[in-house]
PDB file of N, CA and C in Angstrom:
ATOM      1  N   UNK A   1      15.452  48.854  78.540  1.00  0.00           N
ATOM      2  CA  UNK A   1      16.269  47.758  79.029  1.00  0.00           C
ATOM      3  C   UNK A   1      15.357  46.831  79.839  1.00  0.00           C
ATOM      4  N   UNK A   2      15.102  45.516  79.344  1.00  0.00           N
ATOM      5  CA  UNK A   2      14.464  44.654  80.424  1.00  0.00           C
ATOM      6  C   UNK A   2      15.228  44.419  81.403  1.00  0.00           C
ATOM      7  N   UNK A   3      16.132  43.929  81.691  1.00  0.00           N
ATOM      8  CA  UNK A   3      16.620  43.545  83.292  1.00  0.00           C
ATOM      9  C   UNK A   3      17.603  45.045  83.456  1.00  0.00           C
ATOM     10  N   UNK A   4      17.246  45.021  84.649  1.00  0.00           N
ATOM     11  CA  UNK A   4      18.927  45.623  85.578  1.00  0.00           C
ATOM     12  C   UNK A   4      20.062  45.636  85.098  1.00  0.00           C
ATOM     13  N   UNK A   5      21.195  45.977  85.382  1.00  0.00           N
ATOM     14  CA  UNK A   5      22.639  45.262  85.108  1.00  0.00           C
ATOM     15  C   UNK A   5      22.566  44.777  86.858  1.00  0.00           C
ATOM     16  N   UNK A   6      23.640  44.241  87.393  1.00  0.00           N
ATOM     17  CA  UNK A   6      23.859  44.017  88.288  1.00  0.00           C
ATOM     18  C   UNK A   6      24.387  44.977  89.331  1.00  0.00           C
ATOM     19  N   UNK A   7      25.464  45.695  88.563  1.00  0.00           N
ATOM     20  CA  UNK A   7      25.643  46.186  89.427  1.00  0.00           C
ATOM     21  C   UNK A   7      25.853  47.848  89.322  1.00  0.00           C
ATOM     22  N   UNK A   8      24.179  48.199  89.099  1.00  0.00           N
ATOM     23  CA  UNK A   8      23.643  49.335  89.314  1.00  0.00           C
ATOM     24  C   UNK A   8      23.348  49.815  90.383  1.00  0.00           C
ATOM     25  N   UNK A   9      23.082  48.942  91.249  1.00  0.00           N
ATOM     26  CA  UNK A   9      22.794  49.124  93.013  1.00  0.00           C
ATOM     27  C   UNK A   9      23.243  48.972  94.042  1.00  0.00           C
ATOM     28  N   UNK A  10      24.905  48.774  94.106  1.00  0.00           N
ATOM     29  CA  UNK A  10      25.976  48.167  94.851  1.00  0.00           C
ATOM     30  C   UNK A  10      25.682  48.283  95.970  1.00  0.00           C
ATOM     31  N   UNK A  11      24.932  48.971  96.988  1.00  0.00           N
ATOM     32  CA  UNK A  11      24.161  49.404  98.113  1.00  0.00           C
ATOM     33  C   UNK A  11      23.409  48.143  98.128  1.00  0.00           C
ATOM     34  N   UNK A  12      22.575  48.027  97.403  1.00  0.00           N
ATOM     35  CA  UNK A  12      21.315  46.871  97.614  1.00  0.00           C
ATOM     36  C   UNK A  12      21.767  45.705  97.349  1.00  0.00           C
ATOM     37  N   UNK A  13      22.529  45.462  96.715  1.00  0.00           N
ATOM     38  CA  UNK A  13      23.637  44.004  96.732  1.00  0.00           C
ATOM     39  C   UNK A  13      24.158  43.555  97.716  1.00  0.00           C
ATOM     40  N   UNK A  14      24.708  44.704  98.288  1.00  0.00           N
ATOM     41  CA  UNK A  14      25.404  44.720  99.628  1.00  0.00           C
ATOM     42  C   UNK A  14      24.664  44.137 100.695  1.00  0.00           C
ATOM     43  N   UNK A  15      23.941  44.797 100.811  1.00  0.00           N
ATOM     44  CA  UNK A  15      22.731  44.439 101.490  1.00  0.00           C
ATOM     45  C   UNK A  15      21.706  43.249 101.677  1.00  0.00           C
ATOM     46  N   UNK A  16      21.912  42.913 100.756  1.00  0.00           N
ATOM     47  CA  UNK A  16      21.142  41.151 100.190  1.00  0.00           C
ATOM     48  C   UNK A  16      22.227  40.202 100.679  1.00  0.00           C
ATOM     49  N   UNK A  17      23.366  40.520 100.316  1.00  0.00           N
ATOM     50  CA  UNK A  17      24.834  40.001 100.615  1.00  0.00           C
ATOM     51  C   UNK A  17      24.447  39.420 102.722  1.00  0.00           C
ATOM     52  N   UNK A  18      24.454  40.658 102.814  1.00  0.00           N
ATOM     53  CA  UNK A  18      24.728  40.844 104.350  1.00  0.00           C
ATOM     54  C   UNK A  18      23.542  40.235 105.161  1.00  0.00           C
ATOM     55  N   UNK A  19      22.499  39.757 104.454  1.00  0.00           N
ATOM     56  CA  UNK A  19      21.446  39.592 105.006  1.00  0.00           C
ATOM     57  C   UNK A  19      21.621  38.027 104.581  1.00  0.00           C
ATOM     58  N   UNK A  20      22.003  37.796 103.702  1.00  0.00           N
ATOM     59  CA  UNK A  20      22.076  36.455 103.384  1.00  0.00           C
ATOM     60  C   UNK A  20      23.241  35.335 104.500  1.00  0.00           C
ATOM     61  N   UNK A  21      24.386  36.774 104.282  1.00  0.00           N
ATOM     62  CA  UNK A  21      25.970  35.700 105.125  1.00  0.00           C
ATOM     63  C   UNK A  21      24.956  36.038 106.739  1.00  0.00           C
ATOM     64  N   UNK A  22      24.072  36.976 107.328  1.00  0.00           N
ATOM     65  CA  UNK A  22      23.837  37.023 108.970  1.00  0.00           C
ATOM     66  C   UNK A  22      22.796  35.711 109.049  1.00  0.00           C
ATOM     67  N   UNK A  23      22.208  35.171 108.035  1.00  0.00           N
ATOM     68  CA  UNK A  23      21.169  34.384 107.762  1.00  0.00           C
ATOM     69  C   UNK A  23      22.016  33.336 108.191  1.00  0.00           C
ATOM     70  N   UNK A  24      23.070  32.974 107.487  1.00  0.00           N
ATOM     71  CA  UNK A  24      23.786  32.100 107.430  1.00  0.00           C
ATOM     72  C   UNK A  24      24.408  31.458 108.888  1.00  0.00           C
ATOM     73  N   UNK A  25      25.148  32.459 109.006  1.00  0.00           N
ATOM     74  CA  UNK A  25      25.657  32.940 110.742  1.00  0.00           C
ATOM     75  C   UNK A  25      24.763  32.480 111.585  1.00  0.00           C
ATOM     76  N   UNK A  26      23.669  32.693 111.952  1.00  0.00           N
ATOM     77  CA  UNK A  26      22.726  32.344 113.033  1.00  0.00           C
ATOM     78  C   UNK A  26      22.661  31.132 112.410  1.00  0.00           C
ATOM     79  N   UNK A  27      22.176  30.315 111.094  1.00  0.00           N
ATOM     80  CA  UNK A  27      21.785  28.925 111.452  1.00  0.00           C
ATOM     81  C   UNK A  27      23.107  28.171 111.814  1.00  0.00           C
ATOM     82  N   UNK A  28      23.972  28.503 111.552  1.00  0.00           N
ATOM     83  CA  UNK A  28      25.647  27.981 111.772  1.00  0.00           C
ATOM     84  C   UNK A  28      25.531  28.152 113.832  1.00  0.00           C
ATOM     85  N   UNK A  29      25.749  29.423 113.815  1.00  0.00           N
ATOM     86  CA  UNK A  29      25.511  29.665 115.606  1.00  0.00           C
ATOM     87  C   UNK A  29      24.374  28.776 116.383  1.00  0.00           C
ATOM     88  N   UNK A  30      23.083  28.747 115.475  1.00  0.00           N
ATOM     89  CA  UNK A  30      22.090  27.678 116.821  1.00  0.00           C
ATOM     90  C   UNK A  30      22.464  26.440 116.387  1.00  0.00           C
ATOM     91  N   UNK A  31      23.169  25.693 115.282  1.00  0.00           N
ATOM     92  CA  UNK A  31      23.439  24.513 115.035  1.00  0.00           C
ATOM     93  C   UNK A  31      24.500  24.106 115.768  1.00  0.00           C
ATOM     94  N   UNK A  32      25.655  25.050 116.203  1.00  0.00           N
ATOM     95  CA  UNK A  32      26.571  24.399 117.942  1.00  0.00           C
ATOM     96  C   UNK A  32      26.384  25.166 118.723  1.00  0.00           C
ATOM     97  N   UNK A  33      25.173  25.587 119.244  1.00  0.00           N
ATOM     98  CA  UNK A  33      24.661  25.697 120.476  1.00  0.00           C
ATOM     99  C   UNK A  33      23.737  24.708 120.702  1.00  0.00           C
ATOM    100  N   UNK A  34      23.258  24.127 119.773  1.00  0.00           N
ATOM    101  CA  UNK A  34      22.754  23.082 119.874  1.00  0.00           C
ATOM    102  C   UNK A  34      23.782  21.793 120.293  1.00  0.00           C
ATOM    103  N   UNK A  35      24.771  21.621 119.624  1.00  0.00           N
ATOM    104  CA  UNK A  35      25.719  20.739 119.714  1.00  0.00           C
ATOM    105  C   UNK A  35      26.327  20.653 121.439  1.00  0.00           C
ATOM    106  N   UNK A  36      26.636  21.727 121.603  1.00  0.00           N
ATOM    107  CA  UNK A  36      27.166  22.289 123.078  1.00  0.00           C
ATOM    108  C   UNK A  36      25.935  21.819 123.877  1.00  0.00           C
ATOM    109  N   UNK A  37      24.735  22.420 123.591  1.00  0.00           N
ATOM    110  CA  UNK A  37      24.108  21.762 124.457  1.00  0.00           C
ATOM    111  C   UNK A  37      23.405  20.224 125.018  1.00  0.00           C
ATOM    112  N   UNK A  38      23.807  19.580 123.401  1.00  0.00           N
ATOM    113  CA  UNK A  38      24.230  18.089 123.727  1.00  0.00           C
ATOM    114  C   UNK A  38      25.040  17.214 124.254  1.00  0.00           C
ATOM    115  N   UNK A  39      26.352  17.995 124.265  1.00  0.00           N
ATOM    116  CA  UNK A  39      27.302  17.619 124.848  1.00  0.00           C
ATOM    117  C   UNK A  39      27.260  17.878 126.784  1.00  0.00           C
ATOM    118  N   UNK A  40      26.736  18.923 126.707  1.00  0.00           N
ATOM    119  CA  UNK A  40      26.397  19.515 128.242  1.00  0.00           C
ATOM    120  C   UNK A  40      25.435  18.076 129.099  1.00  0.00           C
ATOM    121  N   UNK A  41      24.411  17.707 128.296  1.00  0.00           N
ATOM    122  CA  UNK A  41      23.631  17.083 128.779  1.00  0.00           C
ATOM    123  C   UNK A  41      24.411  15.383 129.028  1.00  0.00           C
ATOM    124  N   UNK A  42      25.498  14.893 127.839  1.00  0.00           N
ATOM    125  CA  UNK A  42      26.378  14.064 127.944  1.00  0.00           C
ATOM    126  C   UNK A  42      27.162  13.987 129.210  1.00  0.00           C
ATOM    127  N   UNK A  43      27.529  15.326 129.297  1.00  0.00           N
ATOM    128  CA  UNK A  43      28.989  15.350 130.584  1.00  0.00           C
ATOM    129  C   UNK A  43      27.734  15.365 131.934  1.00  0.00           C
ATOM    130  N   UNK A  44      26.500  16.090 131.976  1.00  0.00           N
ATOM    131  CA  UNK A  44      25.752  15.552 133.316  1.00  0.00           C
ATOM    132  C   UNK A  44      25.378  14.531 133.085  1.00  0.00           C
ATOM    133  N   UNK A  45      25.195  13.728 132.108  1.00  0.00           N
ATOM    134  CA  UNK A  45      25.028  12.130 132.594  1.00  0.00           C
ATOM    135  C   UNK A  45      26.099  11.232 133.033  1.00  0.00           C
ATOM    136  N   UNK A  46      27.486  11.865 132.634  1.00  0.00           N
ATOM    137  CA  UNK A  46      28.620  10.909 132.930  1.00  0.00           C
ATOM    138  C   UNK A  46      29.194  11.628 134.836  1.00  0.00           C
ATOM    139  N   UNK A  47      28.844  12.788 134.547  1.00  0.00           N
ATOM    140  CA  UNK A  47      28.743  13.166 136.115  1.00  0.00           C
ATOM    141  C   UNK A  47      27.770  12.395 137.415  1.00  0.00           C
ATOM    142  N   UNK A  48      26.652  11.920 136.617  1.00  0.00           N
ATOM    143  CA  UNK A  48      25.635  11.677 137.610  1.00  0.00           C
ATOM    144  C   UNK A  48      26.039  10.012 138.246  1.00  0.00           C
ATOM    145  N   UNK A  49      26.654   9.728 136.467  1.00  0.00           N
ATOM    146  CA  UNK A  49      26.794   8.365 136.612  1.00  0.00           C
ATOM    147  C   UNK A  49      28.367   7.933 137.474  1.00  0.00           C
ATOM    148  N   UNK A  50      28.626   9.017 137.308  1.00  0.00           N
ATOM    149  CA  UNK A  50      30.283   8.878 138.457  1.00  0.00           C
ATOM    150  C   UNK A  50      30.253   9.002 139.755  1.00  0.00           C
ATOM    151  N   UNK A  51      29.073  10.008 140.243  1.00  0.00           N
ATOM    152  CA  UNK A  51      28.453  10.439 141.653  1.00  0.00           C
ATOM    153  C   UNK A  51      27.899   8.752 141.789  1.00  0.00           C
ATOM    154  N   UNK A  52      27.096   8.641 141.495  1.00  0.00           N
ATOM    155  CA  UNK A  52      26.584   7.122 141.833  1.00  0.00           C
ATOM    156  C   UNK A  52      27.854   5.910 142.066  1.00  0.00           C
ATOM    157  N   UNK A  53      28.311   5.909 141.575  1.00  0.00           N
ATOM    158  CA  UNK A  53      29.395   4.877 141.303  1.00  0.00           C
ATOM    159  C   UNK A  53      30.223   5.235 142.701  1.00  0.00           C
ATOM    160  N   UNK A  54      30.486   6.662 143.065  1.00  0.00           N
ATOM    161  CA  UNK A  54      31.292   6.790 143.936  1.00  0.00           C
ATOM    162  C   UNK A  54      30.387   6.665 145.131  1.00  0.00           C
ATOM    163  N   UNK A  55      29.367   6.834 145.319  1.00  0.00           N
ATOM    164  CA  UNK A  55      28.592   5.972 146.716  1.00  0.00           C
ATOM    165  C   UNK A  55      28.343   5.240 146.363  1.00  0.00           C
ATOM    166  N   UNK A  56      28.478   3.556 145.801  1.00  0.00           N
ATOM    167  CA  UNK A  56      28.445   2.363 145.865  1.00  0.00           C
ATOM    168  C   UNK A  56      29.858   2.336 146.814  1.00  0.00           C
ATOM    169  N   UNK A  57      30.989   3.289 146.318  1.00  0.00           N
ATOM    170  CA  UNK A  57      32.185   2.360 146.656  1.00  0.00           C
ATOM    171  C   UNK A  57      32.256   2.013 148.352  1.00  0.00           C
ATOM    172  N   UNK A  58      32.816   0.832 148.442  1.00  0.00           N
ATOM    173  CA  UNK A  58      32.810   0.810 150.374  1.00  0.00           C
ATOM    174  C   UNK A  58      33.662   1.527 150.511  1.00  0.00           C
ATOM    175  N   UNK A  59      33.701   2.360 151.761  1.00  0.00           N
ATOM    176  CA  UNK A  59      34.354   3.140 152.363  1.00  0.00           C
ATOM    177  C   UNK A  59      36.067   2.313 152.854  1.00  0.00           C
ATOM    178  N   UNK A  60      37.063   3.347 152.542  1.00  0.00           N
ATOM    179  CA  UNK A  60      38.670   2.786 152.749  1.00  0.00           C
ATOM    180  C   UNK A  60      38.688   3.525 153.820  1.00  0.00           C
ATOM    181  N   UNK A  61      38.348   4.703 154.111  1.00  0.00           N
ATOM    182  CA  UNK A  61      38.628   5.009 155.387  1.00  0.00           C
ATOM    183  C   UNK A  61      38.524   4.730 156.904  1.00  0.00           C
ATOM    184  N   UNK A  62      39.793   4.021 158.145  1.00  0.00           N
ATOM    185  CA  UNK A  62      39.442   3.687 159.003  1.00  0.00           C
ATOM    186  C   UNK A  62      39.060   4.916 160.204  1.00  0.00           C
ATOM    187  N   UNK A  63      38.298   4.737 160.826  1.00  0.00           N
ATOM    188  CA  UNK A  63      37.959   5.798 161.895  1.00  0.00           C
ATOM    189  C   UNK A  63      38.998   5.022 163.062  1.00  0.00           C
ATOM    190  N   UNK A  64      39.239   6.371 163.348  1.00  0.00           N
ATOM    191  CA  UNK A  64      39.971   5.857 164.796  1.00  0.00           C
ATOM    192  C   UNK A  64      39.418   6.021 165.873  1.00  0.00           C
ATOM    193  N   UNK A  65      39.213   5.461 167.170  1.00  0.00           N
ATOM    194  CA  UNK A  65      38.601   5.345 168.184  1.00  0.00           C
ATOM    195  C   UNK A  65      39.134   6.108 169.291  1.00  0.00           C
TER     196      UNK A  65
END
């Protein structure tokens, strides 16, 4: 017989299977941890830029004497 059948090795299929979908999984997983961590860096710039904004504002509060 030149080739294999396929599924003479259901073990090692399995296995190719599983190695292929965990392959998969991790580039899926660092591709939104990546995302997340773009977004992270978004919300500290809109934080930094709100901190600033809020010491420009003049002060409403009167002190009492």
């Amino acid at each position: 017989m030149l080739f294999e059948p396929l599924e003479s090795d259901g073990g090692k299929r399995s296995a190719i299977y599983h190695a292929a979908r965990l392959a998969m999984l991790h580039n899926w997983l660092a591709k939104k941890i990546e995302q997340v961590d773009h977004a992270a860096d978004q919300v500290e710039q809109a934080a930094a830029v709100l901190v600033e904004a809020a010491h420009e504002l003049p002060s409403t509060r009167q002190h009492s004497s």
